[in-house]
C-alpha atoms as a PDB file:
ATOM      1  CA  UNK A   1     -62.657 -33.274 -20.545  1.00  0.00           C
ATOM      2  CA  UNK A   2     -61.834 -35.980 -17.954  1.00  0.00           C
ATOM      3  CA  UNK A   3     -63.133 -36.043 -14.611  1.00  0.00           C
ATOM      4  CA  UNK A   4     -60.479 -35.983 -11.986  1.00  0.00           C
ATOM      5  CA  UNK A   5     -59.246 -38.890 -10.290  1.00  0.00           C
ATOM      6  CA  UNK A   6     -60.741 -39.277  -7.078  1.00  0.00           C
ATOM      7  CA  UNK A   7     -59.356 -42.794  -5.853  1.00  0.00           C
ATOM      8  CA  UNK A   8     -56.042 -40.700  -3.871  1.00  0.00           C
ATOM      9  CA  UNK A   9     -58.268 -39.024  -1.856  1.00  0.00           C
ATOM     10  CA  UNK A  10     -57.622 -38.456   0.820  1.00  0.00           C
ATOM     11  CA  UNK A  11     -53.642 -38.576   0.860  1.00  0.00           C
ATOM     12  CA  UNK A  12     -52.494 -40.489   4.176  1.00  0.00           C
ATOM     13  CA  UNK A  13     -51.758 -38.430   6.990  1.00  0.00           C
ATOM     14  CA  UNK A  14     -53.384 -35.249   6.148  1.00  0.00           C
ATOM     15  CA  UNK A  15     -56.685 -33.776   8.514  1.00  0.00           C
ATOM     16  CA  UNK A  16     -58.619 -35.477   5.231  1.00  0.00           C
ATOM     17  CA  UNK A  17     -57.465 -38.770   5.893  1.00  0.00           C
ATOM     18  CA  UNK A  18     -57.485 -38.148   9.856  1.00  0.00           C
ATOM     19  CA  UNK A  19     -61.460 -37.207  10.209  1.00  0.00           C
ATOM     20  CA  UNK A  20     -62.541 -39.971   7.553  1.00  0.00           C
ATOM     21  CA  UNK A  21     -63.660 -37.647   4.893  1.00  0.00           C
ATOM     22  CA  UNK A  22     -64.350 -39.366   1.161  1.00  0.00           C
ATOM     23  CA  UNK A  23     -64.685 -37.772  -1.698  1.00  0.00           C
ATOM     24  CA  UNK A  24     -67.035 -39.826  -4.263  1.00  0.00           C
ATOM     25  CA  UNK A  25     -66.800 -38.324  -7.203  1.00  0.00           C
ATOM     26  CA  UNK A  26     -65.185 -34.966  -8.937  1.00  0.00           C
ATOM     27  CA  UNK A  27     -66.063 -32.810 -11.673  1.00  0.00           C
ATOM     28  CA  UNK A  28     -66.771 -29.650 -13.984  1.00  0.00           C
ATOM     29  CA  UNK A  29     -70.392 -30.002 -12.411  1.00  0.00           C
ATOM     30  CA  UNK A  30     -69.898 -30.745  -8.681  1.00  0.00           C
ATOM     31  CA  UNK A  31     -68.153 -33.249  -6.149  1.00  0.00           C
ATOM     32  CA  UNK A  32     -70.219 -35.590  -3.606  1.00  0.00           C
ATOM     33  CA  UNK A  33     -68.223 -37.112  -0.444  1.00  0.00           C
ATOM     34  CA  UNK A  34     -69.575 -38.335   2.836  1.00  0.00           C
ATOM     35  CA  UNK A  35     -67.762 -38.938   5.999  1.00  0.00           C
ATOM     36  CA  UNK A  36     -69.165 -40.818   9.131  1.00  0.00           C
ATOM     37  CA  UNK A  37     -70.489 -39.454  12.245  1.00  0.00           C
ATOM     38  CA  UNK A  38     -67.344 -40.987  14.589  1.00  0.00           C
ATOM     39  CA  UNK A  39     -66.072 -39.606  18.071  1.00  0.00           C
ATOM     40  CA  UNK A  40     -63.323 -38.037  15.592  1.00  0.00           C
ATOM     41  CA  UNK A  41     -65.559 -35.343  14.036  1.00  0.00           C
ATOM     42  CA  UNK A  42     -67.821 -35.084  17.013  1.00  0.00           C
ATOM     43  CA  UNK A  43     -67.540 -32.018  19.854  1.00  0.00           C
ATOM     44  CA  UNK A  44     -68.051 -33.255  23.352  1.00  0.00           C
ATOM     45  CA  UNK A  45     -72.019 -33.218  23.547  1.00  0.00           C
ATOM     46  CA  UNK A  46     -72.172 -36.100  20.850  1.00  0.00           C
ATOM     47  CA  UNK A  47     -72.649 -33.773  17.658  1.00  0.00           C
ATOM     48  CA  UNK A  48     -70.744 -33.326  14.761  1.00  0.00           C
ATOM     49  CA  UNK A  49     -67.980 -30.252  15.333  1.00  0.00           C
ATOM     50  CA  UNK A  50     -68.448 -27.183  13.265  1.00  0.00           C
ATOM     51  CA  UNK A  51     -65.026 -27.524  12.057  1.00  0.00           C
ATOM     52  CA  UNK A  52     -65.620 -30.824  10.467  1.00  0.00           C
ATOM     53  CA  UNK A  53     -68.211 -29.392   8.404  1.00  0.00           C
ATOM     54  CA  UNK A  54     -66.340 -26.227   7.424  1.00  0.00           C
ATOM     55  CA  UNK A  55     -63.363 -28.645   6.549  1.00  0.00           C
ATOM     56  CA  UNK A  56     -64.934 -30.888   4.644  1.00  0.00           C
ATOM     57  CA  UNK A  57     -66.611 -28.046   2.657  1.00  0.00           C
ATOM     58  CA  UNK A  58     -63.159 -26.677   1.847  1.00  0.00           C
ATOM     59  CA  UNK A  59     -61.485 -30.315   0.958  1.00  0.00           C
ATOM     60  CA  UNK A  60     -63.737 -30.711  -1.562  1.00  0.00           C
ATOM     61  CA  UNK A  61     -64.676 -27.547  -3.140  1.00  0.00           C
ATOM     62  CA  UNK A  62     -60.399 -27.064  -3.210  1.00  0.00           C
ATOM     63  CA  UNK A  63     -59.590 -30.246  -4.530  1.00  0.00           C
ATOM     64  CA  UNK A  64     -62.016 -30.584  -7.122  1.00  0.00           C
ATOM     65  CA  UNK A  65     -61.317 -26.675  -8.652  1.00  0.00           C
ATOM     66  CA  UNK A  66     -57.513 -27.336  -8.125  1.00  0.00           C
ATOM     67  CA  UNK A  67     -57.072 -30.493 -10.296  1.00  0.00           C
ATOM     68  CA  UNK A  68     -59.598 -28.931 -12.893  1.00  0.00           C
ATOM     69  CA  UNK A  69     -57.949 -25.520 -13.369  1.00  0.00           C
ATOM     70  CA  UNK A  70     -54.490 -27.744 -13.015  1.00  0.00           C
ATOM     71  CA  UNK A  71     -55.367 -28.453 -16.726  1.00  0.00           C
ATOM     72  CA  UNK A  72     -54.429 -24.744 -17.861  1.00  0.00           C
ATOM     73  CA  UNK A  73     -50.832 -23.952 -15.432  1.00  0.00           C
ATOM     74  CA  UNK A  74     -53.519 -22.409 -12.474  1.00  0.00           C
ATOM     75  CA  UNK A  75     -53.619 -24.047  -9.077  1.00  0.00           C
ATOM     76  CA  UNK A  76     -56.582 -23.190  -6.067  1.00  0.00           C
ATOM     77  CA  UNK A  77     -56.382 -22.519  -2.605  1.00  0.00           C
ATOM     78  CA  UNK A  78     -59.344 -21.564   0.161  1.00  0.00           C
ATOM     79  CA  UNK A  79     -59.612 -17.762   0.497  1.00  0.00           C
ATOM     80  CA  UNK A  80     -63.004 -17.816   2.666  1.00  0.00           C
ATOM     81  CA  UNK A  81     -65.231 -20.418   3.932  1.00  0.00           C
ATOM     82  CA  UNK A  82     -68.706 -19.676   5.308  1.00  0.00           C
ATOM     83  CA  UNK A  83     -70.481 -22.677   6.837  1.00  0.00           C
ATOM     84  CA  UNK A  84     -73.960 -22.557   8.933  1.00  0.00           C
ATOM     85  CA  UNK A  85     -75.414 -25.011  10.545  1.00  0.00           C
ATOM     86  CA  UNK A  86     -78.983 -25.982  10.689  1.00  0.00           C
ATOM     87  CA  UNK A  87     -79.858 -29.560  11.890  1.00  0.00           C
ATOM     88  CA  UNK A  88     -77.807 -31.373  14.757  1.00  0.00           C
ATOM     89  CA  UNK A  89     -76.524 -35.136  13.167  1.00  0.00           C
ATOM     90  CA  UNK A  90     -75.461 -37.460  16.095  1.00  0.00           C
ATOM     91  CA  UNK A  91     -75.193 -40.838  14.093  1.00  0.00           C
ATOM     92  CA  UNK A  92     -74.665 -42.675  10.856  1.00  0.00           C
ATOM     93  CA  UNK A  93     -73.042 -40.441   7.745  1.00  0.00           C
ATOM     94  CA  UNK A  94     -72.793 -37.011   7.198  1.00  0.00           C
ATOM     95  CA  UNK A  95     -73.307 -36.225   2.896  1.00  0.00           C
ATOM     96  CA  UNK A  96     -71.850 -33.971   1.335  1.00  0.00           C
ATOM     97  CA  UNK A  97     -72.963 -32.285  -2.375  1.00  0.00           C
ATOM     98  CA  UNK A  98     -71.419 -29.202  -3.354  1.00  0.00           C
ATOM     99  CA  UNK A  99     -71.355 -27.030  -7.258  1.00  0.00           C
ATOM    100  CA  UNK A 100     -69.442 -24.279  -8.520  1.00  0.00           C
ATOM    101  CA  UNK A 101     -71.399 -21.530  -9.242  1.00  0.00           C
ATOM    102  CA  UNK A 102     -69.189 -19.543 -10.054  1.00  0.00           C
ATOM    103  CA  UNK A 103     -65.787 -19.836 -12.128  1.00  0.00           C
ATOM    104  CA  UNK A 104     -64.416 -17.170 -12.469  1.00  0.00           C
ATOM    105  CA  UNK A 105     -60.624 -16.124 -13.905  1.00  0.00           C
ATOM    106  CA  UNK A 106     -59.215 -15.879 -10.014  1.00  0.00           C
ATOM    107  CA  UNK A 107     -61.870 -16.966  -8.514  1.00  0.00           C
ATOM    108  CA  UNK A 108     -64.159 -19.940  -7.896  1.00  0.00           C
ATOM    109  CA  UNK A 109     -67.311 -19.769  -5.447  1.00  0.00           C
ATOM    110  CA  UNK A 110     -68.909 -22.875  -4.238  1.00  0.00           C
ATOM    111  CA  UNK A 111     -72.428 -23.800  -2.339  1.00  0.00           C
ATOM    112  CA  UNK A 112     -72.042 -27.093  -0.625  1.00  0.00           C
ATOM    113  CA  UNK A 113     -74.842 -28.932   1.558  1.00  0.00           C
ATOM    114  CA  UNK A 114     -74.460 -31.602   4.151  1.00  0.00           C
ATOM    115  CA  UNK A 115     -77.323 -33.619   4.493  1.00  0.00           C
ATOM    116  CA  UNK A 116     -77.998 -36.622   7.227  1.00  0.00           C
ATOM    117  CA  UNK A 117     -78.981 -40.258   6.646  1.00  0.00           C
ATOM    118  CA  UNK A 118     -82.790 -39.182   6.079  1.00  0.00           C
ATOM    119  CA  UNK A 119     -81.951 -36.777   3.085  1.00  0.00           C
ATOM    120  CA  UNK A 120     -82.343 -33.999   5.921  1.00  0.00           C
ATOM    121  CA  UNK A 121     -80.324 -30.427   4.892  1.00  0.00           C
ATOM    122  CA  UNK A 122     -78.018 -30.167   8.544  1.00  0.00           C
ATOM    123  CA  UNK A 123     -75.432 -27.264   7.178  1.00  0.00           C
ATOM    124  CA  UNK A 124     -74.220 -25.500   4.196  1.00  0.00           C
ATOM    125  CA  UNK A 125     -71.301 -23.764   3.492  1.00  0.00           C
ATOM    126  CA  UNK A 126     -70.256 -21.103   0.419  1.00  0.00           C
ATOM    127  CA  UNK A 127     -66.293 -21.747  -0.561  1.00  0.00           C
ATOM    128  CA  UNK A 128     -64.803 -18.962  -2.308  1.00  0.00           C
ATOM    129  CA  UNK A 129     -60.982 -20.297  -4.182  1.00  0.00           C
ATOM    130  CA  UNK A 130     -58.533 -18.045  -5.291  1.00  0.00           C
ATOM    131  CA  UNK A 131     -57.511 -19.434  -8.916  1.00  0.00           C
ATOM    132  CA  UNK A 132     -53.866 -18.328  -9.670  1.00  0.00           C
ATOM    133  CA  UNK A 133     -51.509 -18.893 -12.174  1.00  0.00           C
ATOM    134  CA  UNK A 134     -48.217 -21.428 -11.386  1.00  0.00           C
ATOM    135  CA  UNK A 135     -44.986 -20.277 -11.639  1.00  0.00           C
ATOM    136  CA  UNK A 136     -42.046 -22.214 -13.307  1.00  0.00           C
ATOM    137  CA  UNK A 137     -41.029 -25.197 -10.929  1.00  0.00           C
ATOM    138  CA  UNK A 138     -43.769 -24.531  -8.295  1.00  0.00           C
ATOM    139  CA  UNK A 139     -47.460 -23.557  -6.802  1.00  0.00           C
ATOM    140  CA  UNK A 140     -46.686 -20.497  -5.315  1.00  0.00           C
ATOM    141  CA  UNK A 141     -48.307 -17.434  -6.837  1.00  0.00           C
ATOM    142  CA  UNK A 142     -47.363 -14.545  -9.154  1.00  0.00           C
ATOM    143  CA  UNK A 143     -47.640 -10.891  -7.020  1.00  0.00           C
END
């Protein structure tokens, strides 16, 4: 099976391509991005924002089970996102690693870390996709 095509993200305009997230690489085992530690992802005392985190998390863990369940008429979208953090990062790049653990018929859960320049675990956040089926001529799901 072929690994999804990375080089579009992030599409122009969207929060993605607004904080500076990347996405690396994509696939049936996991996703890596990074993004850098900028004024644009930091709250006002100089640290990353919670949010940037808990959006990143959900960017890739969405995009990644989206274009792989794409393959068989299903589409993904974020139901919860759970992020905690554990290490201040004030400079350089923030990394991001994060697997599915779980992939299930409607539902995907994923554990992603964040780690800082010196390999140092600074958050983690558990991304739980609701897998659907598409209907004829759009996303939107079946009720």
């Amino acid at each position: 099976m072929a690994e999804p095509d990375v080089s579009s993200f992030p599409v122009p305009g969207t929060l993605d391509d607004v904080l500076g997230f990347e996405l690396i690489e994509a696939g049936e085992e996991g996703a890596r991005g990074r993004f850098a530690v900028e004024n644009r992802v930091c709250q006002p005392f100089g640290l990353v924002h919670g949010g940037a985190y808990a959006s990143m998390a959900e960017s890739l863990a969405s995009l990644t089970t989206h274009v792989l369940v794409s393959r068989d008429g299903k589409f993904a979208v974020g139901q919860s996102n759970s992020t905690t953090f554990l290490r201040p990062v004030m400079d350089g790049t923030v990394h991001v690693a994060g697997r599915p653990f779980h992939r299930g018929r409607t539902t995907w859960v994923w554990d992603v870390q964040f780690t800082d320049d010196h390999g140092r675990l600074c958050a983690t956040s558990r991304v739980t996709l609701a897998v659907r089926k598409q209907r004829e001529g759009g996303a939107e799901p079946d009720r």
